[in-house]
Protein backbone atom coordinates (compact mmCIF):
# COMPACT_ATOMS: atom_id res chain seq x y z
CA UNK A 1 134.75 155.68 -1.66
CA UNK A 2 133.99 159.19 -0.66
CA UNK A 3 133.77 160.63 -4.27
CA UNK A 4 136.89 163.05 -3.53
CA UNK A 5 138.55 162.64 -6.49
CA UNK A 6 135.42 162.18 -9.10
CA UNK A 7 135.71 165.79 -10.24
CA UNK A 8 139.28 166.60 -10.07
CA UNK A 9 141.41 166.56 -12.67
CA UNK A 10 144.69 164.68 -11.74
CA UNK A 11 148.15 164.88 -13.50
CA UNK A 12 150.45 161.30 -12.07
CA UNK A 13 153.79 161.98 -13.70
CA UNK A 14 155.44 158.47 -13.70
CA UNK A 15 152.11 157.61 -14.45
CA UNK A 16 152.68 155.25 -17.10
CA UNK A 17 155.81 153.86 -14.58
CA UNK A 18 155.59 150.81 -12.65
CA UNK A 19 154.21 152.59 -9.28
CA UNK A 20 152.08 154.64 -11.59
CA UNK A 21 149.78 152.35 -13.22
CA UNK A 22 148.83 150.99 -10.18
CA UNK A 23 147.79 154.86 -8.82
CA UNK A 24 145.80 155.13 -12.03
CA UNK A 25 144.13 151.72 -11.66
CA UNK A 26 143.49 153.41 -7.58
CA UNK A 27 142.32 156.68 -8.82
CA UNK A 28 139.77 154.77 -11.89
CA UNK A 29 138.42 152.75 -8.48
CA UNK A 30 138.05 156.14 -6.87
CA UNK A 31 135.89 157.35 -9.96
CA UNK A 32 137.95 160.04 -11.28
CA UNK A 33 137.17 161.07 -14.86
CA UNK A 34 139.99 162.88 -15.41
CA UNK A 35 143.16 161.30 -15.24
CA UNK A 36 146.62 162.70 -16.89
CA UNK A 37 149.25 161.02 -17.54
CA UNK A 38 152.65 162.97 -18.90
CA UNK A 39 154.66 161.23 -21.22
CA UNK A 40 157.90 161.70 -22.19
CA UNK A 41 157.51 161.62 -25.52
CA UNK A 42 155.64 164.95 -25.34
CA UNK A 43 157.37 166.57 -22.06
CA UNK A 44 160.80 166.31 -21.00
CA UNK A 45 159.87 167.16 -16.72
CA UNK A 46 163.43 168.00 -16.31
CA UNK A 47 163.02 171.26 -18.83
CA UNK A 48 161.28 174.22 -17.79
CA UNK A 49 159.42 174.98 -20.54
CA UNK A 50 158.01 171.58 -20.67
CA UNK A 51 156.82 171.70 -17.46
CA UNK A 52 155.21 174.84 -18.46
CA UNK A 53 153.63 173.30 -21.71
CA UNK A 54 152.48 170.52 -19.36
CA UNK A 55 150.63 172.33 -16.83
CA UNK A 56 148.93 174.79 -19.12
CA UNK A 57 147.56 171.94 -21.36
CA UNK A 58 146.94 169.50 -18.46
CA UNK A 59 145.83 171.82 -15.77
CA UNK A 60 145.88 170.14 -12.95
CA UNK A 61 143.55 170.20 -9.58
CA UNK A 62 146.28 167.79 -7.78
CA UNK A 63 149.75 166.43 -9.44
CA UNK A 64 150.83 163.29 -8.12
CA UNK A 65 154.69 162.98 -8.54
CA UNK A 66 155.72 159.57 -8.90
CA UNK A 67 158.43 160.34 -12.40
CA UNK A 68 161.61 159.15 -11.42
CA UNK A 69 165.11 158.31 -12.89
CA UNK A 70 165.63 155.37 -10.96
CA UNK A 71 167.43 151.82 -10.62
CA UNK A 72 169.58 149.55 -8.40
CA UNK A 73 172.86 149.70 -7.29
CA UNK A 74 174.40 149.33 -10.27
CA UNK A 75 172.44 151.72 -11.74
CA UNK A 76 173.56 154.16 -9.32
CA UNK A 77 176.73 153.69 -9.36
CA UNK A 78 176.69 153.69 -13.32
CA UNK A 79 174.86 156.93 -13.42
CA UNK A 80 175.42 159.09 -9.89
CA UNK A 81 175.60 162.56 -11.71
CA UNK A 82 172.30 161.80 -14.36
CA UNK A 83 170.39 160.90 -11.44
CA UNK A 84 170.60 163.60 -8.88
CA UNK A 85 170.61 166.50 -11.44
CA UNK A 86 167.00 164.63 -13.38
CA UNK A 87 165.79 163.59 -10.35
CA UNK A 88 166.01 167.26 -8.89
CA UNK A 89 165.18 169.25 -11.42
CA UNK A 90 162.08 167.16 -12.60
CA UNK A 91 161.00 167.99 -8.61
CA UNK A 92 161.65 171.39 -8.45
CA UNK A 93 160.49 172.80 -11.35
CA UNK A 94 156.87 170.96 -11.11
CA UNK A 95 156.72 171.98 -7.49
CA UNK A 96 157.20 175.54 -8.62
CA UNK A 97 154.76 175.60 -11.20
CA UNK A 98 152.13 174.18 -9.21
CA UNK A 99 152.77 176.93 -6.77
CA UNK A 100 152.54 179.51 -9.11
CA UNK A 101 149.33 178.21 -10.12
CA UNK A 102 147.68 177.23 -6.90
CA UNK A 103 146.86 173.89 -7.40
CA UNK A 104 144.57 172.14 -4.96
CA UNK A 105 147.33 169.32 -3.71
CA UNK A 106 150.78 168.07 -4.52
CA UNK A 107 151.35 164.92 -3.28
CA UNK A 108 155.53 164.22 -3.90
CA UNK A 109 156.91 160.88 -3.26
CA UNK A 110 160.23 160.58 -2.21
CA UNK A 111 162.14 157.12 -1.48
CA UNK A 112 163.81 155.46 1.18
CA UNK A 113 167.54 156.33 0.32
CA UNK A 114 166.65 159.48 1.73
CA UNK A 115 167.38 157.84 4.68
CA UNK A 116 171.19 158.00 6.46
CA UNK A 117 172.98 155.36 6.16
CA UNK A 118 173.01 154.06 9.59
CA UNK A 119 169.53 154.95 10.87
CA UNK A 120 168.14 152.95 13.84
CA UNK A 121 166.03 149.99 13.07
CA UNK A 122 162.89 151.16 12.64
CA UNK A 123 163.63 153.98 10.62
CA UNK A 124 161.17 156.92 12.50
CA UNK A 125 160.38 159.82 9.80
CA UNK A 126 162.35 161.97 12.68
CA UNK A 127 165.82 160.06 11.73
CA UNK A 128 165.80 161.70 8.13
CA UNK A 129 168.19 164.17 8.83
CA UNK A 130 170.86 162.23 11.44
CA UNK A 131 173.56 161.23 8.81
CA UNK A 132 174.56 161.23 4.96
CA UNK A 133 172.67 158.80 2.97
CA UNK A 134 174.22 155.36 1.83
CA UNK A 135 176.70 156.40 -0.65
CA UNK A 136 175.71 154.12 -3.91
CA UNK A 137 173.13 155.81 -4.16
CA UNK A 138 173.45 159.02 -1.79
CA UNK A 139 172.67 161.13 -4.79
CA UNK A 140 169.71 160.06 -6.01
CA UNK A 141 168.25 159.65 -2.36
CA UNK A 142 169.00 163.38 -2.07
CA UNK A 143 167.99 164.77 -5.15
CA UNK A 144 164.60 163.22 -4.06
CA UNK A 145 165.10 164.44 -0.37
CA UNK A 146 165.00 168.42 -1.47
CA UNK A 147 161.32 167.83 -2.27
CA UNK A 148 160.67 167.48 1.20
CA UNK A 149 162.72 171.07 2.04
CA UNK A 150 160.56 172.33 -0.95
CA UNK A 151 157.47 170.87 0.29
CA UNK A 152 158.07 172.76 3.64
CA UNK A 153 159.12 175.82 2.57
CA UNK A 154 156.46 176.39 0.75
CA UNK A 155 153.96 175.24 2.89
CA UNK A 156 156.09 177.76 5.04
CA UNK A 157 156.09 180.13 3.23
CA UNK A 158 153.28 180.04 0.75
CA UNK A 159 150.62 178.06 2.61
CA UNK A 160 151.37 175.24 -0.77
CA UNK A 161 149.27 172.24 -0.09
CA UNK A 162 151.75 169.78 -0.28
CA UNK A 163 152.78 166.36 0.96
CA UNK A 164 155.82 164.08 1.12
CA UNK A 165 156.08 160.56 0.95
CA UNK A 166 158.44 158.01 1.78
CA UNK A 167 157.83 154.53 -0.01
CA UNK A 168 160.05 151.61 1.05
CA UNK A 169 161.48 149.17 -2.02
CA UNK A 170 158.63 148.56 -4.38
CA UNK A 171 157.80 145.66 -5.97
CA UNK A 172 154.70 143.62 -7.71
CA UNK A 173 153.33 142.47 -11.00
CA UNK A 174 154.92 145.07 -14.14
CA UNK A 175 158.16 145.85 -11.83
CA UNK A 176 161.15 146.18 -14.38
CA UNK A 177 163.05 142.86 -14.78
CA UNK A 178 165.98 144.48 -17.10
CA UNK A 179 169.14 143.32 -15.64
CA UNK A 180 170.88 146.80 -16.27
CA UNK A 181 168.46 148.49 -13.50
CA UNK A 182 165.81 146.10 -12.10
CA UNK A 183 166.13 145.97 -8.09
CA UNK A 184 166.87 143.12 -5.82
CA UNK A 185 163.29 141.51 -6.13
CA UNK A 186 162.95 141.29 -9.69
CA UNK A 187 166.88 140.34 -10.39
CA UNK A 188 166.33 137.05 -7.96
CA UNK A 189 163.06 136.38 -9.75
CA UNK A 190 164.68 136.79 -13.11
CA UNK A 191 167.75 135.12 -11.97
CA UNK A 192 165.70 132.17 -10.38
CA UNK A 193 163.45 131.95 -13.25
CA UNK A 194 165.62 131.87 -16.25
CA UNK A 195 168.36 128.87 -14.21
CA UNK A 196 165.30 127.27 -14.11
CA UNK A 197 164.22 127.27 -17.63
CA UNK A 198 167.59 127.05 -18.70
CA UNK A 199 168.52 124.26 -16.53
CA UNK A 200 171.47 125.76 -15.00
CA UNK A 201 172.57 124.71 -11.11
CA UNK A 202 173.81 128.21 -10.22
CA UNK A 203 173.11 131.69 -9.68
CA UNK A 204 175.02 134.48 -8.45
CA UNK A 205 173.90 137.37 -6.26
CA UNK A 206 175.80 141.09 -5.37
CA UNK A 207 177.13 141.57 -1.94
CA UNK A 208 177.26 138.99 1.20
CA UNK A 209 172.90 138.34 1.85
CA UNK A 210 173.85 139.72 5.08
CA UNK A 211 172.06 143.13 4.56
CA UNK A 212 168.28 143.70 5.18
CA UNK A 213 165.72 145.16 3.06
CA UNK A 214 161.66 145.82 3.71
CA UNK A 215 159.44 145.42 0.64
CA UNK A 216 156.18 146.77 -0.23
CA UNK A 217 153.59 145.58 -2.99
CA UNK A 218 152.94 148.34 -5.42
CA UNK A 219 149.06 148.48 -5.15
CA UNK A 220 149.18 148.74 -1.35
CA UNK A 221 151.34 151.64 -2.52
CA UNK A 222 149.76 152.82 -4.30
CA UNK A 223 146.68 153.14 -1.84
CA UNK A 224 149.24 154.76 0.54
CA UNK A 225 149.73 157.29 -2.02
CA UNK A 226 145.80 157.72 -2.43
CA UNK A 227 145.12 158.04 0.90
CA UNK A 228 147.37 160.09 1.56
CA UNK A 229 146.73 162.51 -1.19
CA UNK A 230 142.80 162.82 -0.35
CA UNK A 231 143.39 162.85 3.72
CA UNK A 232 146.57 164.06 4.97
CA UNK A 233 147.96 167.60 4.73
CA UNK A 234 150.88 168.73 7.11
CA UNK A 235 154.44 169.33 6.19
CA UNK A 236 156.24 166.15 8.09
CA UNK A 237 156.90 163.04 5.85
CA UNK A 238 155.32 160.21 5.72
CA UNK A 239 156.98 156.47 5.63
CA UNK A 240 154.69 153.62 3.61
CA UNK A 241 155.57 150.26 4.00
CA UNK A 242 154.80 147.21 6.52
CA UNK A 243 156.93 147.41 9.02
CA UNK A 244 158.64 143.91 8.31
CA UNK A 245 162.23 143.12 7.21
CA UNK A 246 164.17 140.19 5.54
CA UNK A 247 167.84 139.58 4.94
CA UNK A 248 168.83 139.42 1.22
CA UNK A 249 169.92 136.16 1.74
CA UNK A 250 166.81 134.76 2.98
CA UNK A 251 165.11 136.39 0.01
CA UNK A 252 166.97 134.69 -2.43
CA UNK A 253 166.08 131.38 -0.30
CA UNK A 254 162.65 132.18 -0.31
CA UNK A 255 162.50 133.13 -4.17
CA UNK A 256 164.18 130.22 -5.45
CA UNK A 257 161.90 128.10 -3.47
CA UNK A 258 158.66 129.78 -4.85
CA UNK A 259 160.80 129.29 -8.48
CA UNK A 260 161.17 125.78 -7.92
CA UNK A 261 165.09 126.62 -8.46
CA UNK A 262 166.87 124.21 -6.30
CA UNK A 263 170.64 124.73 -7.54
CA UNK A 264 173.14 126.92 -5.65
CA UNK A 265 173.29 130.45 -4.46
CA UNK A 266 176.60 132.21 -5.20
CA UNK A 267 177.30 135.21 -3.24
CA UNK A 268 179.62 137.76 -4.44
CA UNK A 269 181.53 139.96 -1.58
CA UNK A 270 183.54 142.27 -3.31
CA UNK A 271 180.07 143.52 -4.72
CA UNK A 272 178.70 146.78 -2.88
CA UNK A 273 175.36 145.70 -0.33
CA UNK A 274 174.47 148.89 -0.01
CA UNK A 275 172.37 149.83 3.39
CA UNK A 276 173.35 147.58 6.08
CA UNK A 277 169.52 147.07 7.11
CA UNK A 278 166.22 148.33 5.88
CA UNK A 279 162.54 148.93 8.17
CA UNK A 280 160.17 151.14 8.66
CA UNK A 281 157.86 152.63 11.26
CA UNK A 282 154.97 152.60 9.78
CA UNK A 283 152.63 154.34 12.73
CA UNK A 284 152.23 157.84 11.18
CA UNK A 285 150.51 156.23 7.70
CA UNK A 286 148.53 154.42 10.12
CA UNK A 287 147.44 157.31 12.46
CA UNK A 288 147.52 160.34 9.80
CA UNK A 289 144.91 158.53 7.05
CA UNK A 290 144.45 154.76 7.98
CA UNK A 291 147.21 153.28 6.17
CA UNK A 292 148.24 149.57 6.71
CA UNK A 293 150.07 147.45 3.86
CA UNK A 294 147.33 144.08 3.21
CA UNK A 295 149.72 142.00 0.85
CA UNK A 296 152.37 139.69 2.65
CA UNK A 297 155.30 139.23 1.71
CA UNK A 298 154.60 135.23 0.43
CA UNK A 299 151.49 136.36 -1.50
CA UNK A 300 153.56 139.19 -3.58
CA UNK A 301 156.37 137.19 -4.66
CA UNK A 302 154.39 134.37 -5.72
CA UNK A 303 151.75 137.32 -7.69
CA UNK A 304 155.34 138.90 -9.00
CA UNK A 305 156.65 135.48 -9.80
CA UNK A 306 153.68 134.03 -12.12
CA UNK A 307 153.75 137.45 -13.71
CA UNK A 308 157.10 137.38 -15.33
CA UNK A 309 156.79 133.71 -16.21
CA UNK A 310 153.89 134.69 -18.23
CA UNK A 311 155.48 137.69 -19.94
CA UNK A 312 159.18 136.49 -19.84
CA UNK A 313 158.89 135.91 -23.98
CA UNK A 314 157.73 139.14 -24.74
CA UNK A 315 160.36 140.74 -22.39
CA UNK A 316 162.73 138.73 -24.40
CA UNK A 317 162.27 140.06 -27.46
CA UNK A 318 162.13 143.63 -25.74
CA UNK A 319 165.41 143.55 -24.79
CA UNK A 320 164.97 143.03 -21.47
């Protein structure tokens, strides 16, 4: 630990968020004293003056912005408009204020439907801008993609000290089981899980399986993110992830047999799959600041898996 973040004082919006917590547990590791978390209770990000209310109470040294409106497929489709105009403004506005302020580093994190639709496998950070993004959830991916032309305009233009990440699909202990938005990993565990306890011989999953998707465990994410934030500072992006992919289908193999479910896998066509395949070059993270994901693939389902077993009651009765 090279004590760089002992005596700064650093605002994580999101940071109460799935991703979050896991960047606060990184940043109590790292020794910092003085970590903020925005709620939104107390500050809407997507209103001006809240951002305003936030930064002159909080005042930040480095913001780390991981607050998102977020979800799976359905999600997106459900709610296209809510989340590109929260997504962007939330982005913008904190961007600016930092600016205005001169804050020491703002580290935004941006997310992999960025990407077009039909990038090569790997996806190389240079690809971002050869095609629209998958449409499900094209606006969301964008909204999140015009931090990056921030983020370089202002480093452009303003010498701003900030970053831009690009995480590939999350997942871990704490991810968000709710059926209305969880993503793919969670849903399977859920859907795995409860046929199990519930003795049922079925399941049934969106789309064909036939699509890919590369997943990352949160706390090597979150180290990304760290390492990133205390090491690297030029204006291209940044992918995190490992570099590894899986069909859907083989997912849902592999989760039911770390659930012990041994019933039937129903596949359901005339449900969107989204991105035909998913997988990252990870070489820059490696190169810039030493990144390299430690947690296979094997190792975070089964860690994801006992975790919702031993908080599926309480979820329960949450709603969830």
């Amino acid at each position: 630990m090279s004590g760089f973040f002992e005596n700064k004082r650093v605002v994580v919006t999101g940071g109460a968020g799935f991703l979050g917590r896991y960047v606060v547990e990184g940043l109590r590791q790292r020794g910092c004293r003085q970590i903020l978390v925005p709620r939104s209770a107390q500050y809407n990000l997507v209103r001006m003056d809240d951002v305003i209310e936030m930064y002159e109470q909080m005042r930040p040294d480095i913001v780390i912005h991981l607050a998102a409106v977020v979800g799976g497929i359905g999600a997106n489709r459900k709610h296209p408009g809510r989340f590109f105009y929260e997504n962007l403004m939330m982005g913008v506005q904190l961007m600016e204020q930092a600016r205005l302020r001169s804050i020491e580093k703002f580290t935004a994190i941006g997310t992999i439907c960025a990407y077009p639709k039909f990038t090569p496998v790997p996806f190389r950070e240079e690809d971002l801008w050869n095609g629209y993004p998958e449409e499900t959830n094209a606006p969301y991916g964008l909204a999140k993609k015009m931090l990056l032309v921030q983020s370089q305009a202002y480093r452009q233009e303003y010498g701003f000290p900030s970053i831009y990440l690009l995480p590939v699909n999350l997942y871990g202990p704490g991810d968000n089981f709710d059926p209305q938005s969880s993503h793919v990993i969670p849903a399977l565990i859920k859907k795995c899980v409860d046929a199990v306890e519930q003795g049922r011989d079925f399941i049934e999953c969106w789309g064909t399986g036939n699509v890919s998707r590369e997943f990352l465990y949160a706390a090597d994410a979150a180290e990304g993110i760290l390492l990133a934030t205390e090491f690297y500072d030029k204006p291209e992006p940044v992918n995190l992830g490992t570099g590894k992919e899986i069909t859907i289908r083989a997912l849902a193999e592999l989760i039911a047999s770390l659930t012990g479910f041994d019933g039937q896998i129903r596949w359901n066509p005339s449900m969107p799959d989204g991105q035909p395949r998913r997988c990252l070059d990870t070489r820059r993270a490696k190169e810039e600041f030493g990144f390299e994901a430690q947690t296979d693939l094997h190792s975070g389902l089964r860690a994801a898996i006992e975790w919702y077993r031993s908080h599926r009651e309480r979820l329960m009765f949450a709603g969830e």
